[in-house]
N, C-alpha and C. Protein backbone atom coordinates (compact mmCIF):
# COMPACT_ATOMS: atom_id res chain seq x y z
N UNK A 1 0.84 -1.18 0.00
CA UNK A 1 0.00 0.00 0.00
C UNK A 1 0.89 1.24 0.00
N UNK A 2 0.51 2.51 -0.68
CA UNK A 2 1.27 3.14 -0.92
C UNK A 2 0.60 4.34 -0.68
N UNK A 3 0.29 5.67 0.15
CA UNK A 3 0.01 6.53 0.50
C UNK A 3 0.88 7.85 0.26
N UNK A 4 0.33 8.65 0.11
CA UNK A 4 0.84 9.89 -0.53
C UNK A 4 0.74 11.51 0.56
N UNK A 5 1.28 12.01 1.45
CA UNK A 5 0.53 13.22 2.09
C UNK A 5 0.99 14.27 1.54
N UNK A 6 0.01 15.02 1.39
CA UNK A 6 0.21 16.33 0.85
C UNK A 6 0.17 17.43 1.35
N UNK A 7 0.95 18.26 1.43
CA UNK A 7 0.87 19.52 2.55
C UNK A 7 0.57 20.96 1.55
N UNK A 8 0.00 22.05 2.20
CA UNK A 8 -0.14 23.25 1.29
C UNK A 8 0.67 23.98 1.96
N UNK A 9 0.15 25.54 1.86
CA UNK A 9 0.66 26.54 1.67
C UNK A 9 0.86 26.71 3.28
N UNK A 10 2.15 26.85 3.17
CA UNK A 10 2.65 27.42 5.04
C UNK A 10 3.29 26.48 5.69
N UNK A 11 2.74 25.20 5.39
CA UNK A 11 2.85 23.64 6.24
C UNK A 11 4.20 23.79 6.32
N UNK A 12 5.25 24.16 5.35
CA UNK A 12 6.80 24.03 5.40
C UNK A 12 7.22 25.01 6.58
N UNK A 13 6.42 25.77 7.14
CA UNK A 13 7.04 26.69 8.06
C UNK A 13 6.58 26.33 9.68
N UNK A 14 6.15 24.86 9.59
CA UNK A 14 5.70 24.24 10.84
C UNK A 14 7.32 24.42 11.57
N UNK A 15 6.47 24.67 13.35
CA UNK A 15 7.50 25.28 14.11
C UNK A 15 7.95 26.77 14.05
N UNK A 16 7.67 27.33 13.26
CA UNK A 16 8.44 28.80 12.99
C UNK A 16 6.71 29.50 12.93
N UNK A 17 5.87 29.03 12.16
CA UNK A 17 4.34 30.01 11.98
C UNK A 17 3.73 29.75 13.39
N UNK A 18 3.61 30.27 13.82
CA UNK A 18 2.22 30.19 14.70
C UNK A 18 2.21 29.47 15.94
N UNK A 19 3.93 29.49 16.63
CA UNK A 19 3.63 28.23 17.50
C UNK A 19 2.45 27.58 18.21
N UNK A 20 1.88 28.69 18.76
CA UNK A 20 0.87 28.41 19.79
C UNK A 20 -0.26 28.03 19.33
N UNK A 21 -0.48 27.75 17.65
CA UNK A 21 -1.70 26.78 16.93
C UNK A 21 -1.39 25.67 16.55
N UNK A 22 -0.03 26.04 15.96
CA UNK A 22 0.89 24.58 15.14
C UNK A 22 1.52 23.93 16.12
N UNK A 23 2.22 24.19 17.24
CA UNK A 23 3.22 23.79 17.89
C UNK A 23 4.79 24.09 17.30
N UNK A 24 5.66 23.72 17.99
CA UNK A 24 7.16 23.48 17.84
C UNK A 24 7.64 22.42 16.91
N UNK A 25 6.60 21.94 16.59
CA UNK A 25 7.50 20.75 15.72
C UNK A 25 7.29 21.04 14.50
N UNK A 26 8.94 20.80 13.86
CA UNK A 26 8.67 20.77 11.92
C UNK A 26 8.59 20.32 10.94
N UNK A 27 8.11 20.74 9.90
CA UNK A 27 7.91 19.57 8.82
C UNK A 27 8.61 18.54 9.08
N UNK A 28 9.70 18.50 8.99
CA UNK A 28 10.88 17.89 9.45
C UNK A 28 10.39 16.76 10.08
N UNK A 29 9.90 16.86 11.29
CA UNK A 29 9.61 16.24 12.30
C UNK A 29 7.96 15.36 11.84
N UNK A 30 7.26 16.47 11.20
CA UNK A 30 5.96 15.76 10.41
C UNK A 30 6.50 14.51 10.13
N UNK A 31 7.60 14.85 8.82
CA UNK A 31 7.67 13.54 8.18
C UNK A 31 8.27 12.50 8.79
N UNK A 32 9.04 13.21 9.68
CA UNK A 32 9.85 11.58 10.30
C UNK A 32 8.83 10.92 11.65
N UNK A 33 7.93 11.21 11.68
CA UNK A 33 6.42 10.75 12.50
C UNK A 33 5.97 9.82 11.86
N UNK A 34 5.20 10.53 10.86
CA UNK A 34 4.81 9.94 9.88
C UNK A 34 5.44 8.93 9.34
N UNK A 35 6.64 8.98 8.67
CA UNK A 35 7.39 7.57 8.59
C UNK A 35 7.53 6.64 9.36
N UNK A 36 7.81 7.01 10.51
CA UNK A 36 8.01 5.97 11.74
C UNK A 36 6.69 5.01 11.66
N UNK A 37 5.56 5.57 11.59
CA UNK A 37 3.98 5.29 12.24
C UNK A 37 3.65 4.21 10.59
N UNK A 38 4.31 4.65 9.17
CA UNK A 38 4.31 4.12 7.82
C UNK A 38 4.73 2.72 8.37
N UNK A 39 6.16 2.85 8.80
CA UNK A 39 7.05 1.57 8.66
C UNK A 39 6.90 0.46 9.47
N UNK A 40 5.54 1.15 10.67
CA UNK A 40 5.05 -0.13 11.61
C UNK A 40 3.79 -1.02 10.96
N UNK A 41 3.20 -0.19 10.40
CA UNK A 41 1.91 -0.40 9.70
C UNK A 41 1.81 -1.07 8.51
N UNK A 42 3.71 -1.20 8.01
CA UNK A 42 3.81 -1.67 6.33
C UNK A 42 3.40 -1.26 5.07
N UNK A 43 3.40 0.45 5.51
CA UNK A 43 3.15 0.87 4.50
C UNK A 43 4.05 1.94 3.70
N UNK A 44 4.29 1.86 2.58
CA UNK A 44 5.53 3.58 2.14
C UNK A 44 4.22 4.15 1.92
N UNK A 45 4.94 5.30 2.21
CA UNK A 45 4.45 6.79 2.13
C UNK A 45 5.29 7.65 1.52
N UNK A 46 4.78 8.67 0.44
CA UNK A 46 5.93 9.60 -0.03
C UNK A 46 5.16 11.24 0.45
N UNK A 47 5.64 12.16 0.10
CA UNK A 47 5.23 13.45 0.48
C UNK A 47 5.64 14.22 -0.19
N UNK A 48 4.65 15.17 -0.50
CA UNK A 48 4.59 16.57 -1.16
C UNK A 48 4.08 17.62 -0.70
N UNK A 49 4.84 18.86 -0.63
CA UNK A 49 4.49 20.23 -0.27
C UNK A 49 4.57 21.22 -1.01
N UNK A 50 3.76 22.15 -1.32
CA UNK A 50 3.81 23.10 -2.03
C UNK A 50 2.55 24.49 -1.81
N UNK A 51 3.47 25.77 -2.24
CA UNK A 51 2.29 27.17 -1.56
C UNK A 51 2.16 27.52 -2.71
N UNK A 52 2.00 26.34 -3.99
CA UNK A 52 0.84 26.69 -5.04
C UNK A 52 0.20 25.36 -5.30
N UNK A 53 -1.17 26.49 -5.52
CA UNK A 53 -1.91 25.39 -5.43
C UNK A 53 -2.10 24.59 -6.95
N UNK A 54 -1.61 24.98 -8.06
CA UNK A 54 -1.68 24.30 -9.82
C UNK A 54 -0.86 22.99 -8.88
N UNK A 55 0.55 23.35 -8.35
CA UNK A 55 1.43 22.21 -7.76
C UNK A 55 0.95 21.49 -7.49
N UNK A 56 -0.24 21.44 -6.63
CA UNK A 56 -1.25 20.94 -5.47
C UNK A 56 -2.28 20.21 -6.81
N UNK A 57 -2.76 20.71 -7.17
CA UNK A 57 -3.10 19.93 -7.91
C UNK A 57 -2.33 18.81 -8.99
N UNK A 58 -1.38 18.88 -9.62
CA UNK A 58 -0.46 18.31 -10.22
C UNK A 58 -0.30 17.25 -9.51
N UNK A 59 -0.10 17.16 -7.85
CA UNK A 59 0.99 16.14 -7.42
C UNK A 59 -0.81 14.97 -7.14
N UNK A 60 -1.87 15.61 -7.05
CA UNK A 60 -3.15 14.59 -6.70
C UNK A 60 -3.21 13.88 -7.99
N UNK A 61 -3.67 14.69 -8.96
CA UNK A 61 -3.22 13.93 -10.64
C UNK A 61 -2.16 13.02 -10.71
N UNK A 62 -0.98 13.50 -10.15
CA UNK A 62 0.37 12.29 -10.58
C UNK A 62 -0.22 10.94 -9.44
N UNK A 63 -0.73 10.99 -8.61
CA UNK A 63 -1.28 9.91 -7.59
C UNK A 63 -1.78 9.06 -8.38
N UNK A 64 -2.73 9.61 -9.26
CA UNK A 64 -3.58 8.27 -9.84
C UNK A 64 -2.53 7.30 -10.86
N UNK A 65 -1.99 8.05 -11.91
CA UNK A 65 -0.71 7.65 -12.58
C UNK A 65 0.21 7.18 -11.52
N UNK A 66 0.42 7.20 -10.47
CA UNK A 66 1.55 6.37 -9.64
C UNK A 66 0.67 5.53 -9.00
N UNK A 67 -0.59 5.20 -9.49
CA UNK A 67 -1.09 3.86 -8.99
C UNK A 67 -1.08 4.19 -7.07
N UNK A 68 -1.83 5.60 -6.51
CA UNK A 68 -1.19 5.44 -4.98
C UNK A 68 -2.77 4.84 -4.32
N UNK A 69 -2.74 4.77 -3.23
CA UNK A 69 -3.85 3.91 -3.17
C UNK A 69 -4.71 4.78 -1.94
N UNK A 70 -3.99 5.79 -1.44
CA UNK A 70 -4.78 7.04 -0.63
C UNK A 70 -4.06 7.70 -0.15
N UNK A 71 -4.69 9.05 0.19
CA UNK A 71 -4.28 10.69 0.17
C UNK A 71 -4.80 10.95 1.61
N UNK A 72 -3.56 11.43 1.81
CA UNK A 72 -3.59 11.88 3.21
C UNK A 72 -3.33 13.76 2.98
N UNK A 73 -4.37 14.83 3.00
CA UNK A 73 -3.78 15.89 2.49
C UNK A 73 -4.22 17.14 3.37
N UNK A 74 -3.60 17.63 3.61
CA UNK A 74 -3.59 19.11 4.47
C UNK A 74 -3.43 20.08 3.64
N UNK A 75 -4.87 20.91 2.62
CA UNK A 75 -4.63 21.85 2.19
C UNK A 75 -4.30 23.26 2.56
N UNK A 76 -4.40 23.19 3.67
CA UNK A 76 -4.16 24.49 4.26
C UNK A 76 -4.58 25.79 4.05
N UNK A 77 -4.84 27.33 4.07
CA UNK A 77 -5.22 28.01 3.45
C UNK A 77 -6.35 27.32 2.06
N UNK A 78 -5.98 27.12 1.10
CA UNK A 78 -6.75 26.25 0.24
C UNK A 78 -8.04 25.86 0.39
N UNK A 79 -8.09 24.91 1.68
CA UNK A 79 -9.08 24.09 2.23
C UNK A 79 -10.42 25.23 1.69
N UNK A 80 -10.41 26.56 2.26
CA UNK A 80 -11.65 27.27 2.25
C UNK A 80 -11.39 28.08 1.10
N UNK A 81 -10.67 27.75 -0.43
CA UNK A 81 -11.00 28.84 -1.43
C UNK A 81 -11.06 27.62 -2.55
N UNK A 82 -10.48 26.57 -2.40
CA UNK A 82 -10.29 25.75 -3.62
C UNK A 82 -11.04 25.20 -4.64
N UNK A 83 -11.96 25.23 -5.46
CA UNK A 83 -12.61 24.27 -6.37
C UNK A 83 -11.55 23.27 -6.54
N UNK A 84 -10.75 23.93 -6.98
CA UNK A 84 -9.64 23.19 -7.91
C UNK A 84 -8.87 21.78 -7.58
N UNK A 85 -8.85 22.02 -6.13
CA UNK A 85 -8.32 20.39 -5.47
C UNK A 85 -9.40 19.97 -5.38
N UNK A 86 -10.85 20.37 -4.66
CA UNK A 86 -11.88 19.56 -4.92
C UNK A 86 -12.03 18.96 -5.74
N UNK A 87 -12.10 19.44 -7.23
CA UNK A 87 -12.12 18.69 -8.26
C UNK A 87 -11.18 17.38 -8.83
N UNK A 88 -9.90 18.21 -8.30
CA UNK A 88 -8.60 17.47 -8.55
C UNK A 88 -8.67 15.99 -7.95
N UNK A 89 -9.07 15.76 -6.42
CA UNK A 89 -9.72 14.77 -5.48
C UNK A 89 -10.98 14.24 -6.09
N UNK A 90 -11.95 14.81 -6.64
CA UNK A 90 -13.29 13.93 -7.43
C UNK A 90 -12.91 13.55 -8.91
N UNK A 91 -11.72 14.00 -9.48
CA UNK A 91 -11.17 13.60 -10.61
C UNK A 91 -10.27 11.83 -10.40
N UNK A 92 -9.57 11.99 -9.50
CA UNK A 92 -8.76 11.01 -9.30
C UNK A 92 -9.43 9.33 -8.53
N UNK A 93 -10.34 10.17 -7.94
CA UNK A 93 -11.40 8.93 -7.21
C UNK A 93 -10.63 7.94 -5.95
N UNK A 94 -9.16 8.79 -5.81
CA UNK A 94 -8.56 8.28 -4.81
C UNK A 94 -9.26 8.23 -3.14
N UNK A 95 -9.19 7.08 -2.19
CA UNK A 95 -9.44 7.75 -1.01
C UNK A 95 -8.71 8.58 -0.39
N UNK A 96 -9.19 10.10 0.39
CA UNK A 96 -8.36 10.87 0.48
C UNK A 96 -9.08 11.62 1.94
N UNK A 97 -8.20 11.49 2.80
CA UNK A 97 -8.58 12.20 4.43
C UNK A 97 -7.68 13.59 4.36
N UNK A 98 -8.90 14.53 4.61
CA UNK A 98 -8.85 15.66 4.42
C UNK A 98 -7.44 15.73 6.39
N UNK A 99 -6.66 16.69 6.53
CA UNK A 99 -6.42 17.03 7.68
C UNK A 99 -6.51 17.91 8.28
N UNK A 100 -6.32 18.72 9.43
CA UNK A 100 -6.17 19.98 9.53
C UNK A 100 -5.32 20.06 10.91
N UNK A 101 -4.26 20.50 11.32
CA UNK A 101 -3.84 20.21 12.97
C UNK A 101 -4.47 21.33 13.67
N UNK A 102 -5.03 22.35 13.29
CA UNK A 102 -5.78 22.82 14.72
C UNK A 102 -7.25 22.53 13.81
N UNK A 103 -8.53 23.31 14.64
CA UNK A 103 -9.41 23.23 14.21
C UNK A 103 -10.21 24.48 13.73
N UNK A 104 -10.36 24.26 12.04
CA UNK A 104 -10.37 25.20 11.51
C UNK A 104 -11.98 25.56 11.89
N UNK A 105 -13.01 25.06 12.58
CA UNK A 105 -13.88 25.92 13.12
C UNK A 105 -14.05 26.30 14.44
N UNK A 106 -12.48 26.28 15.15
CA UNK A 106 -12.68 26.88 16.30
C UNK A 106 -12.01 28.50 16.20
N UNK A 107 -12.09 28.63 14.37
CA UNK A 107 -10.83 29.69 14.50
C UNK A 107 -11.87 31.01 13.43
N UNK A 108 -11.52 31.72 12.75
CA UNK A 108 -12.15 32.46 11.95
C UNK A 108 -13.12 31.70 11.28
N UNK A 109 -13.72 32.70 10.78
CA UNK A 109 -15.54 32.42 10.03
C UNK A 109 -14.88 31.47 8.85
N UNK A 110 -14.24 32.75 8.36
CA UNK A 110 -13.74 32.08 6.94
C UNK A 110 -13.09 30.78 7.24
N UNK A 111 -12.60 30.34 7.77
CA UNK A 111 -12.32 29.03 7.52
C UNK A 111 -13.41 27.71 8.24
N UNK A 112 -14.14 28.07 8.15
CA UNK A 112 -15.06 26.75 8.88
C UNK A 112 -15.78 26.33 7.58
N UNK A 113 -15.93 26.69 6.30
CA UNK A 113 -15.48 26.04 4.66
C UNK A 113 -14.33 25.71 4.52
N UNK A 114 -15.02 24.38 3.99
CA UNK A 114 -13.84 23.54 3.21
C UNK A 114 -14.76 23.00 2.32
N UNK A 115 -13.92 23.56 1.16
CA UNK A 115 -14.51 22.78 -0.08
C UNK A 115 -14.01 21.31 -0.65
N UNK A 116 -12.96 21.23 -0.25
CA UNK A 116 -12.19 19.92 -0.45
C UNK A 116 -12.74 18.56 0.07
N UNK A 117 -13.73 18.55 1.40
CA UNK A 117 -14.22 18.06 2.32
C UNK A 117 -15.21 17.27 1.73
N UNK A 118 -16.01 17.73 0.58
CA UNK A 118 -17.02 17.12 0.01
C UNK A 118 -16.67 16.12 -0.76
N UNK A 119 -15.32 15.72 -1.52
CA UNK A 119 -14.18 14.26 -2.08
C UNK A 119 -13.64 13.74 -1.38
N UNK A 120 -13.97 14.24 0.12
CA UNK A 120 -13.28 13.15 1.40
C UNK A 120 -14.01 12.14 1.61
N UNK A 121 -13.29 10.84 2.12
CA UNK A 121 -14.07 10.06 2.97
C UNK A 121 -13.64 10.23 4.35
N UNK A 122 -13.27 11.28 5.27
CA UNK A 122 -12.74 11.54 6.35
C UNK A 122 -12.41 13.23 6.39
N UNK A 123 -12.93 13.59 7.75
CA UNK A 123 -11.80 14.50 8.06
C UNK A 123 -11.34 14.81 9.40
N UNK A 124 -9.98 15.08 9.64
CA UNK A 124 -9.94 14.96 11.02
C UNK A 124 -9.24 16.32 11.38
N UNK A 125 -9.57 17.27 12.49
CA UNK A 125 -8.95 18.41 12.81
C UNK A 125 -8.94 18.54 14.00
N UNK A 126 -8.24 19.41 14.52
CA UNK A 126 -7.70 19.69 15.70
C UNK A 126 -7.24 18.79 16.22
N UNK A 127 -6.46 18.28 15.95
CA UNK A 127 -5.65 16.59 16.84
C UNK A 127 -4.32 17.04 16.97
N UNK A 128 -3.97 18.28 16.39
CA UNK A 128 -2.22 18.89 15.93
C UNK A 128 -1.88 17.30 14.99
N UNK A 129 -0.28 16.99 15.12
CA UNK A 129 -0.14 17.01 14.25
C UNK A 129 -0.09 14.92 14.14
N UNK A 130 -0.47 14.29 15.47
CA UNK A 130 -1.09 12.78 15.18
C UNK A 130 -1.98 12.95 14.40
N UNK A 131 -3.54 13.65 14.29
CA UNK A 131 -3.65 13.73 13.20
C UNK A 131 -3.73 12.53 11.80
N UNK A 132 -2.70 13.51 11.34
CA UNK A 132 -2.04 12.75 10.62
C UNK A 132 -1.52 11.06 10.55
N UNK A 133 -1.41 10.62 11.70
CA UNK A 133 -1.31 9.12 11.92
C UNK A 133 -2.54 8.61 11.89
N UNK A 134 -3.86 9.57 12.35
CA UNK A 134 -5.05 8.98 12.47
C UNK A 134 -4.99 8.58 11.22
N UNK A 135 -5.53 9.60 10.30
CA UNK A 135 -5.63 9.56 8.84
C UNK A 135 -5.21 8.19 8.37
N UNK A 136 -3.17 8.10 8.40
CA UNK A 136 -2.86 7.29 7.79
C UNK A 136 -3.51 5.24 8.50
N UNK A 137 -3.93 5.33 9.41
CA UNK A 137 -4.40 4.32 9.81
C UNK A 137 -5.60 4.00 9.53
N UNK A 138 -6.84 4.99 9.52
CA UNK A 138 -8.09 5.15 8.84
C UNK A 138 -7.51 4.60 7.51
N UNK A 139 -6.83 4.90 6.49
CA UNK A 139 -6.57 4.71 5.33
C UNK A 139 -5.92 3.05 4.86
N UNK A 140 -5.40 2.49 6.10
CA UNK A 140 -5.09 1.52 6.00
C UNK A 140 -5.97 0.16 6.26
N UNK A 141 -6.88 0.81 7.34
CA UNK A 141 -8.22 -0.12 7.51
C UNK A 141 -8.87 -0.08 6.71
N UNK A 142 -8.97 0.55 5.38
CA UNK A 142 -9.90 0.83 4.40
C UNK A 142 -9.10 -0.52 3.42
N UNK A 143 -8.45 -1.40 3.70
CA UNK A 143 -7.92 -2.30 2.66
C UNK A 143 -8.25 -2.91 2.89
């Protein structure tokens, strides 16, 4: 099984943006979590980040062509303006758990939309940044 997470716009500045929403820990640290939590479970995982969103779309498209078998993705900003990954996610027909590490409706108006949310079969927020392990385990019980 082969899982894919995708990070948006900002995610690379985990630890440095916002401690007191994101926490101290960095991408860095995302991924080597995340790997750790992959390599018990038997699964690879690869990862992509990017603060455009055409990118963002590109790397959900290359998923289906790399045969991946679910999307673990934190659009970030995005989440509440995007058609475009929405679509990108109902194009590909991948399963795909939306993330978010704080919770984007405990925070501004504007973000308690997510358009992306409606091509999910999951979403999980405010967990910081396990999270993300939820996801990838949800995704693995789905086999």
């Amino acid at each position: 099984m082969h899982i894919l997470v995708i990070n948006g716009p900002n995610m690379n500045m985990l630890g440095i943006r916002q401690p007191e929403i994101y926490g101290r820990a960095t991408y860095a640290d995302l991924q080597k979590m995340i790997r750790e939590e992959a390599d018990q479970l038997g699964v690879e995982v690869s990862f992509f980040q990017s603060n455009h969103e055409g990118a963002l779309v590109d790397a959900i498209q290359q998923a289906y062509f790399d045969k991946v078998d679910g999307i673990i993705i934190n659009p970030a900003a995005y989440t509440h303006t995007s058609v475009a990954l929405l679509d990108a996610v109902k194009a590909v027909g991948i399963p795909t758990v939306e993330v978010h590490v704080s919770d984007p409706d405990s925070r501004e108006e504007f973000r308690h939309v997510s358009y992306i949310r409606a091509a999910c079969v999951a979403t999980i927020r405010g967990h910081g940044l396990p999270g993300y392990l939820e996801a990838l385990r949800l995704l693995c019980d789905r086999k």
